[in-house]
PDB file of N, CA and C in Angstrom:
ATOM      1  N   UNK A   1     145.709 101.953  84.331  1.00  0.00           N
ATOM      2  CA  UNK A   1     145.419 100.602  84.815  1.00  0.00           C
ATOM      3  C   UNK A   1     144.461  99.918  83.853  1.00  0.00           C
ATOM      4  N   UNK A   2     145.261  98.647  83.598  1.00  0.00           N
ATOM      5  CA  UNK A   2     144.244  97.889  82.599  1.00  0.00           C
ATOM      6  C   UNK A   2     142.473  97.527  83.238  1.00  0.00           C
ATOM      7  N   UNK A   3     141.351  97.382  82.422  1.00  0.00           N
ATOM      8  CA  UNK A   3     140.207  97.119  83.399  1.00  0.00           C
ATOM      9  C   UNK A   3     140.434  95.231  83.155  1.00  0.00           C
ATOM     10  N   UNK A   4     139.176  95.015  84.160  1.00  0.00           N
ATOM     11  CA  UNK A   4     139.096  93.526  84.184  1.00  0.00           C
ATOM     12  C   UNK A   4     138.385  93.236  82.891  1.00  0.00           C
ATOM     13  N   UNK A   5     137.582  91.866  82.684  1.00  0.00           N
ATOM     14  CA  UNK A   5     136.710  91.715  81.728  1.00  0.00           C
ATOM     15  C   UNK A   5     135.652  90.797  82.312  1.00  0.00           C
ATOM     16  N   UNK A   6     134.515  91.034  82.369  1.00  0.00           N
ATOM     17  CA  UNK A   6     133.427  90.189  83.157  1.00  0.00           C
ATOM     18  C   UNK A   6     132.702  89.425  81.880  1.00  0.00           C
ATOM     19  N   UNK A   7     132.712  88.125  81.479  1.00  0.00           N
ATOM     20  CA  UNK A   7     131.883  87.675  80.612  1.00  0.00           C
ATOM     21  C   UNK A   7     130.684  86.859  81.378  1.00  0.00           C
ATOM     22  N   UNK A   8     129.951  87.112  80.570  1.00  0.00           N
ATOM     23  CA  UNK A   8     128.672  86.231  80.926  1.00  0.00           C
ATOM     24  C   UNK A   8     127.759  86.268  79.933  1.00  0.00           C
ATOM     25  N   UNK A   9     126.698  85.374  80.012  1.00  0.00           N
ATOM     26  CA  UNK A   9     125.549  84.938  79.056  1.00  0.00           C
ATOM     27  C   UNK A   9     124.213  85.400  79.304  1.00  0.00           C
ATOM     28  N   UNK A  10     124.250  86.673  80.086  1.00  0.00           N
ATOM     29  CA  UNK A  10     122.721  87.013  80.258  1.00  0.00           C
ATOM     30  C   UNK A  10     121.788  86.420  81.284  1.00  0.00           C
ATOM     31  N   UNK A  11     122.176  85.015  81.811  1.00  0.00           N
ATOM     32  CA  UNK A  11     121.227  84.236  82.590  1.00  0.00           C
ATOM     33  C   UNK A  11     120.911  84.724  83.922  1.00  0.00           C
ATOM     34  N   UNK A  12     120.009  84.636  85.184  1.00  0.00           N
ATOM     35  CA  UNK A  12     120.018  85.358  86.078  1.00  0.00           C
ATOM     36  C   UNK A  12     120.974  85.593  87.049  1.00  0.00           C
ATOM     37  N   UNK A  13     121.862  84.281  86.919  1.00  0.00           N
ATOM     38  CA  UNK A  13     123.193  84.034  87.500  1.00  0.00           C
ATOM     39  C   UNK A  13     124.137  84.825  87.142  1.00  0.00           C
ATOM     40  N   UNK A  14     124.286  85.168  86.237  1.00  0.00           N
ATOM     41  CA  UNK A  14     125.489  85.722  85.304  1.00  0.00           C
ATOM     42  C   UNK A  14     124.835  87.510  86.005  1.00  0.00           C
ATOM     43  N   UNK A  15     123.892  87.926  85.613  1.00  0.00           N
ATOM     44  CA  UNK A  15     123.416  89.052  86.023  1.00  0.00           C
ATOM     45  C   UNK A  15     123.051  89.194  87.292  1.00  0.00           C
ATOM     46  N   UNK A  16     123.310  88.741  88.452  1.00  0.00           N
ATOM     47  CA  UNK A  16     123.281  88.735  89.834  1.00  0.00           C
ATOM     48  C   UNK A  16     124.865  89.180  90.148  1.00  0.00           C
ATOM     49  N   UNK A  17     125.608  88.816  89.300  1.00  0.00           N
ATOM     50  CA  UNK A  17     127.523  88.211  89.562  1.00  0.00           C
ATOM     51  C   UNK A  17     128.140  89.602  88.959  1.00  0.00           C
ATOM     52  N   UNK A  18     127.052  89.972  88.034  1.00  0.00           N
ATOM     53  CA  UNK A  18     127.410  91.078  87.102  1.00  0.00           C
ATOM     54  C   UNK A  18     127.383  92.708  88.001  1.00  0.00           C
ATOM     55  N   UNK A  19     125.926  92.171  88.304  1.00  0.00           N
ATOM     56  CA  UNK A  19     125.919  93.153  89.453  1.00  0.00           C
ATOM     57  C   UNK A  19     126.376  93.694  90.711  1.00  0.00           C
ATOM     58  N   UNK A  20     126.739  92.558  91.355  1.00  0.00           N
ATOM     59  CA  UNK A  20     127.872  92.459  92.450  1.00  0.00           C
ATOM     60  C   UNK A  20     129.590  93.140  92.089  1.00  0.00           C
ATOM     61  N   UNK A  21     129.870  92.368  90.774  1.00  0.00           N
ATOM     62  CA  UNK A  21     131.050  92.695  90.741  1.00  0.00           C
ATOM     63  C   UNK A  21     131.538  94.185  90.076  1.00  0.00           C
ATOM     64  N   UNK A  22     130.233  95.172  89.618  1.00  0.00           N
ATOM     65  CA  UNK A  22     130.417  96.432  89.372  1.00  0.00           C
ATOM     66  C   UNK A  22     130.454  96.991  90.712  1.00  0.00           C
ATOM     67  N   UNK A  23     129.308  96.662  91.947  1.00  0.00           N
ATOM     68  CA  UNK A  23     129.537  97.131  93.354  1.00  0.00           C
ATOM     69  C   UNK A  23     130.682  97.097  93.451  1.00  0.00           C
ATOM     70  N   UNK A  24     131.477  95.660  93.303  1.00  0.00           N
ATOM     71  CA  UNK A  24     132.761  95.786  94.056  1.00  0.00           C
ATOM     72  C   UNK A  24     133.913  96.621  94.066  1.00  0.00           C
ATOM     73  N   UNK A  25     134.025  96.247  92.308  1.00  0.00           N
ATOM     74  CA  UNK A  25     134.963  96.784  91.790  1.00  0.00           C
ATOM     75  C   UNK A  25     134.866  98.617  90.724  1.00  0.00           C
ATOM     76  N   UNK A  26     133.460  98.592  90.831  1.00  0.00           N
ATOM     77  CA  UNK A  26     133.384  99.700  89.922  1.00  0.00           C
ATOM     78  C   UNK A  26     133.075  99.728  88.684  1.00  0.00           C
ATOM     79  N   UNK A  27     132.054 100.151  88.335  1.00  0.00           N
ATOM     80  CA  UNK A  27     131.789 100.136  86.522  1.00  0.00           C
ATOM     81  C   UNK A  27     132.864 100.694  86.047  1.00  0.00           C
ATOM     82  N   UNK A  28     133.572 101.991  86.144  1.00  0.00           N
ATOM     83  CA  UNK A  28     134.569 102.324  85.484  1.00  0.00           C
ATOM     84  C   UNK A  28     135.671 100.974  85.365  1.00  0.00           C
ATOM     85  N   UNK A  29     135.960  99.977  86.302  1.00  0.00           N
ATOM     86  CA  UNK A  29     137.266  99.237  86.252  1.00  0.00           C
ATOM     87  C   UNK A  29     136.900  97.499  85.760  1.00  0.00           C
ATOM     88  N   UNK A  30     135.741  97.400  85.129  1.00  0.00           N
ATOM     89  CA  UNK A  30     135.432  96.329  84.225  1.00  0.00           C
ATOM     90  C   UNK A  30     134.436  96.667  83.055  1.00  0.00           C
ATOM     91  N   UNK A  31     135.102  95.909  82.084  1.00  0.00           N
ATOM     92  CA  UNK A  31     134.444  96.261  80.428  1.00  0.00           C
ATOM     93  C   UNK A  31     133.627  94.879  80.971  1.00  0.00           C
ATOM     94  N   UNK A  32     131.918  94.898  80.779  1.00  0.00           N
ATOM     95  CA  UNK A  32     130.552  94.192  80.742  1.00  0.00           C
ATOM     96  C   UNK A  32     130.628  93.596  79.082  1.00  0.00           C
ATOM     97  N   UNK A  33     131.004  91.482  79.041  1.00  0.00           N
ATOM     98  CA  UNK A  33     130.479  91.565  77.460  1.00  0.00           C
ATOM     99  C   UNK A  33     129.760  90.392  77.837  1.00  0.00           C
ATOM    100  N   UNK A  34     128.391  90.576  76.991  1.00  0.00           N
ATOM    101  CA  UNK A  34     127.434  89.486  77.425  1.00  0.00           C
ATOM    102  C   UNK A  34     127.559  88.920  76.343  1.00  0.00           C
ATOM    103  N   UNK A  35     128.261  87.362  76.087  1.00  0.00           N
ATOM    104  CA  UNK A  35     128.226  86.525  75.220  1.00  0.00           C
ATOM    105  C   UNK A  35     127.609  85.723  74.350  1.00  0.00           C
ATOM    106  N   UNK A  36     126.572  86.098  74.855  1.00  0.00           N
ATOM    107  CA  UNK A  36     125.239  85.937  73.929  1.00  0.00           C
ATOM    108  C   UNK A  36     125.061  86.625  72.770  1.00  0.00           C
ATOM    109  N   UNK A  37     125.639  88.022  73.028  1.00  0.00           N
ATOM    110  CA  UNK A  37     124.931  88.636  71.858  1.00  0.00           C
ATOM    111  C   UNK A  37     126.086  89.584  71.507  1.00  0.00           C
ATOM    112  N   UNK A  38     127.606  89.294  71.816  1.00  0.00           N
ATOM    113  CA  UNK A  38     128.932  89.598  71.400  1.00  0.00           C
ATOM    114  C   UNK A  38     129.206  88.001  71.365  1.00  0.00           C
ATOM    115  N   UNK A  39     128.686  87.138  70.048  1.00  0.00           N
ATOM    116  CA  UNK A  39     129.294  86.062  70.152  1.00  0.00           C
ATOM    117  C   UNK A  39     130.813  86.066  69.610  1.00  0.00           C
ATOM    118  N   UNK A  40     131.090  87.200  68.701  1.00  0.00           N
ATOM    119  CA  UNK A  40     132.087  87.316  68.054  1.00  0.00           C
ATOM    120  C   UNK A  40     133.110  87.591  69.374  1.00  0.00           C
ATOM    121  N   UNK A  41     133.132  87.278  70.318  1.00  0.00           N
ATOM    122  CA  UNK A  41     134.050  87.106  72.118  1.00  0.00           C
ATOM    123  C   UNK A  41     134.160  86.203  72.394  1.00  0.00           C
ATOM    124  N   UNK A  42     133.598  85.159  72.173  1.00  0.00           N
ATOM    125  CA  UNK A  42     133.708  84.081  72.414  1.00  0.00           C
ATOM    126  C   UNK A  42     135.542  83.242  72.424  1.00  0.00           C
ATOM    127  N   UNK A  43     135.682  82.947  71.467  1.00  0.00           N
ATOM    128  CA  UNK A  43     136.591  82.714  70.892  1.00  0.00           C
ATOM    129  C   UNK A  43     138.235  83.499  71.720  1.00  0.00           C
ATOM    130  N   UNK A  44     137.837  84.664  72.694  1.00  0.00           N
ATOM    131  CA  UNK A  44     138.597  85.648  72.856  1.00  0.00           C
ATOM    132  C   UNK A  44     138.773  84.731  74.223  1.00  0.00           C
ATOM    133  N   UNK A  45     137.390  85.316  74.515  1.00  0.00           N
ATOM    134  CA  UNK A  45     137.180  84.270  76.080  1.00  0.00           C
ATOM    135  C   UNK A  45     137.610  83.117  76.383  1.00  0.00           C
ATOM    136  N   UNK A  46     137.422  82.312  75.276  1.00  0.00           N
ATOM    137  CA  UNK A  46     137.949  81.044  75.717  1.00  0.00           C
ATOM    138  C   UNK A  46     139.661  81.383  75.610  1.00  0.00           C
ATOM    139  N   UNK A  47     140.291  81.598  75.141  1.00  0.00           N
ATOM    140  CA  UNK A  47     141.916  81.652  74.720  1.00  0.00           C
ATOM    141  C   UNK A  47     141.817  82.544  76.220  1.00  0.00           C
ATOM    142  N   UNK A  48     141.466  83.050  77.013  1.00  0.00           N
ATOM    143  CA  UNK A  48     141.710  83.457  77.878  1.00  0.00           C
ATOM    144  C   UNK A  48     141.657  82.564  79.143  1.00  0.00           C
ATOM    145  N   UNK A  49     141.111  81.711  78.719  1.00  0.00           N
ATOM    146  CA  UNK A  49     141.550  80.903  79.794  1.00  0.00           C
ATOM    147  C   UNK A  49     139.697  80.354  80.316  1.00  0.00           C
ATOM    148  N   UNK A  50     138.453  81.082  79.922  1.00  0.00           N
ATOM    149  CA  UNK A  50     137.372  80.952  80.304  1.00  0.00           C
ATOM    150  C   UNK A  50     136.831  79.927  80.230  1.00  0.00           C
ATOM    151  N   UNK A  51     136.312  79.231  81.310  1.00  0.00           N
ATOM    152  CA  UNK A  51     135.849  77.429  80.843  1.00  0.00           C
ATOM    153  C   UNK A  51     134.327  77.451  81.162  1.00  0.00           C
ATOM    154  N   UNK A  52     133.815  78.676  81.835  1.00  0.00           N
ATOM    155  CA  UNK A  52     131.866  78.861  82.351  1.00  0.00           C
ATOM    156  C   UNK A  52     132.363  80.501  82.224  1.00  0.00           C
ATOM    157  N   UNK A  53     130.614  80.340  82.376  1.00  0.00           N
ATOM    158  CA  UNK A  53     130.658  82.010  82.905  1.00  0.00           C
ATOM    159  C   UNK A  53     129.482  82.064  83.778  1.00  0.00           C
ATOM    160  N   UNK A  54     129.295  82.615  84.652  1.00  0.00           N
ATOM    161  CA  UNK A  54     129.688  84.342  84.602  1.00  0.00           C
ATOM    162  C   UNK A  54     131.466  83.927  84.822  1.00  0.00           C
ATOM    163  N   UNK A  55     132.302  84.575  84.465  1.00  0.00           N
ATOM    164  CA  UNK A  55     134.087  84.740  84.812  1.00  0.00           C
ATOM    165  C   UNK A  55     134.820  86.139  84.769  1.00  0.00           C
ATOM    166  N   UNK A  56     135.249  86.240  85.477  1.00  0.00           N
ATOM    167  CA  UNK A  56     136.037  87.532  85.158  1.00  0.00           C
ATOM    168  C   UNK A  56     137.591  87.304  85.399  1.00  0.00           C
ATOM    169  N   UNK A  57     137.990  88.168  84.047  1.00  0.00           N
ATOM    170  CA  UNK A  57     139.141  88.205  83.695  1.00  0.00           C
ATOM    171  C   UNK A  57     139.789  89.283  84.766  1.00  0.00           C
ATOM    172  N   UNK A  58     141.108  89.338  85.414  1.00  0.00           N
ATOM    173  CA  UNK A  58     141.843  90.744  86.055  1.00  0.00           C
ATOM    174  C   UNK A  58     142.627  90.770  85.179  1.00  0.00           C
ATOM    175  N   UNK A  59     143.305  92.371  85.373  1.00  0.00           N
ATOM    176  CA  UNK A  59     144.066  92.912  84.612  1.00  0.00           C
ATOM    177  C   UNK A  59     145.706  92.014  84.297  1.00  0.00           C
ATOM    178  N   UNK A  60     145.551  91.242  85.487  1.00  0.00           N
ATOM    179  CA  UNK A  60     146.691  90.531  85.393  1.00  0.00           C
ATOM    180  C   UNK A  60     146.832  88.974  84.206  1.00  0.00           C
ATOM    181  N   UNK A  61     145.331  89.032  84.365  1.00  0.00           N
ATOM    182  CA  UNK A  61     145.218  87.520  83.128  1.00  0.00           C
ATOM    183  C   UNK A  61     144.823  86.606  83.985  1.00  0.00           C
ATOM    184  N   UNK A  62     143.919  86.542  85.112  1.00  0.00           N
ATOM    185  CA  UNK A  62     143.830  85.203  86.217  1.00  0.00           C
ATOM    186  C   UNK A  62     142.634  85.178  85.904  1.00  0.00           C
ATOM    187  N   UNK A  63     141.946  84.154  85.709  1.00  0.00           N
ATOM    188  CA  UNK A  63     140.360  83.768  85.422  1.00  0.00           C
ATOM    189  C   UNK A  63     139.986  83.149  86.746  1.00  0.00           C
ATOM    190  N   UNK A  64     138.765  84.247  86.808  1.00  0.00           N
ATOM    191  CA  UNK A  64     137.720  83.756  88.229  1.00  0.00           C
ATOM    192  C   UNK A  64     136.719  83.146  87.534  1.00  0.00           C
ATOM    193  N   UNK A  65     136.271  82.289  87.715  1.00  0.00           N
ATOM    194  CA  UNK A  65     135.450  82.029  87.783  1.00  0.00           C
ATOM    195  C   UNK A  65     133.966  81.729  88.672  1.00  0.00           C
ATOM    196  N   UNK A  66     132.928  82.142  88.418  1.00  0.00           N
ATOM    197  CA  UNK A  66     131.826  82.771  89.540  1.00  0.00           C
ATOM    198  C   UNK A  66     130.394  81.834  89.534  1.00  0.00           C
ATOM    199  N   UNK A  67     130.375  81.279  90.254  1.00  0.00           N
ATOM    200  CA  UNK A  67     129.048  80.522  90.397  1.00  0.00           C
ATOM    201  C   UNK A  67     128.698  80.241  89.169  1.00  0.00           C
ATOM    202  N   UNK A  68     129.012  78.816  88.839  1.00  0.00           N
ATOM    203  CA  UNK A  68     128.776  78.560  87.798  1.00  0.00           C
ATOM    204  C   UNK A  68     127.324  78.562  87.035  1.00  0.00           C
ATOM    205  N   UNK A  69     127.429  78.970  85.913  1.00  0.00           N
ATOM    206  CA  UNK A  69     126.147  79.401  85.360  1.00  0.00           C
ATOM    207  C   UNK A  69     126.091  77.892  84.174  1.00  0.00           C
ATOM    208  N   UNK A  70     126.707  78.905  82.706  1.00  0.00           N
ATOM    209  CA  UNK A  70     126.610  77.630  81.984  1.00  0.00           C
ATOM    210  C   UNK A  70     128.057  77.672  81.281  1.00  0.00           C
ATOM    211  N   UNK A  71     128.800  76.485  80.754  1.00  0.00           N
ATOM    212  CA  UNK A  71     129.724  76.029  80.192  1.00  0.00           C
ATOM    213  C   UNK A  71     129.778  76.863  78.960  1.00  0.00           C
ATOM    214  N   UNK A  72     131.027  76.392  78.144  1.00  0.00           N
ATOM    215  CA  UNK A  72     131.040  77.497  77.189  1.00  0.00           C
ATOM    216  C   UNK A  72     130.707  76.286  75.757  1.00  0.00           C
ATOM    217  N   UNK A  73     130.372  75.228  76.099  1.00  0.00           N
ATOM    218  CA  UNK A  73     130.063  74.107  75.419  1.00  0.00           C
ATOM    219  C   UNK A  73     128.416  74.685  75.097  1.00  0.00           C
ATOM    220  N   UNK A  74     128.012  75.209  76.567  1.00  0.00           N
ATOM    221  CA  UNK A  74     126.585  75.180  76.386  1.00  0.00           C
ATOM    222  C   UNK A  74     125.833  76.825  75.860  1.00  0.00           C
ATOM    223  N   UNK A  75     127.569  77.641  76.323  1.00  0.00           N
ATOM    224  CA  UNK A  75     127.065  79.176  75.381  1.00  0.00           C
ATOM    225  C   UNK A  75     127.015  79.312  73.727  1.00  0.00           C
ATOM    226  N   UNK A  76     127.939  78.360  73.194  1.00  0.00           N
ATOM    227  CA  UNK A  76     128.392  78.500  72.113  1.00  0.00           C
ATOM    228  C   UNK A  76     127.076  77.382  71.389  1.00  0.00           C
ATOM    229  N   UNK A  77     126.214  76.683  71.930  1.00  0.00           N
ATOM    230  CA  UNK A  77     125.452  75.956  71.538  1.00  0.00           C
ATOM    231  C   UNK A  77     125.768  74.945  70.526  1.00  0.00           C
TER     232      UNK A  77
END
């Protein structure tokens, strides 16, 4: 089974969402990339469909998006 992909930017939002969604779903069944400091994801993220983060990707390709934190206008600075 493919894992999900949880992006986020580090902010307390993003790491509240981060934390929840390993409860939910399991650290084993989502790869954690904090976009801040994997900027080289960026670029991945967005073609995925990511428009904020915190977001998580499912294995299927559907973008959640989670209490919005900050834009990717405002990650990419």
């Amino acid at each position: 089974m493919a894992k999900s992909i949880f992006y986020h930017a580090g902010c307390p939002v993003c790491i509240s969402a981060e934390h929840d969604i390993v409860n939910l779903i399991g650290a084993d069944n989502v790869e954690l990339v904090h976009i801040g400091e994997y900027r080289n994801r960026i670029e991945e993220a967005e073609k995925a469909g990511v428009k904020s983060v915190p977001a998580l990707i499912t294995p299927n390709g559907n973008v959640l998006h989670i209490n919005f934190g900050a834009s990717m206008a405002e990650v990419k600075g």
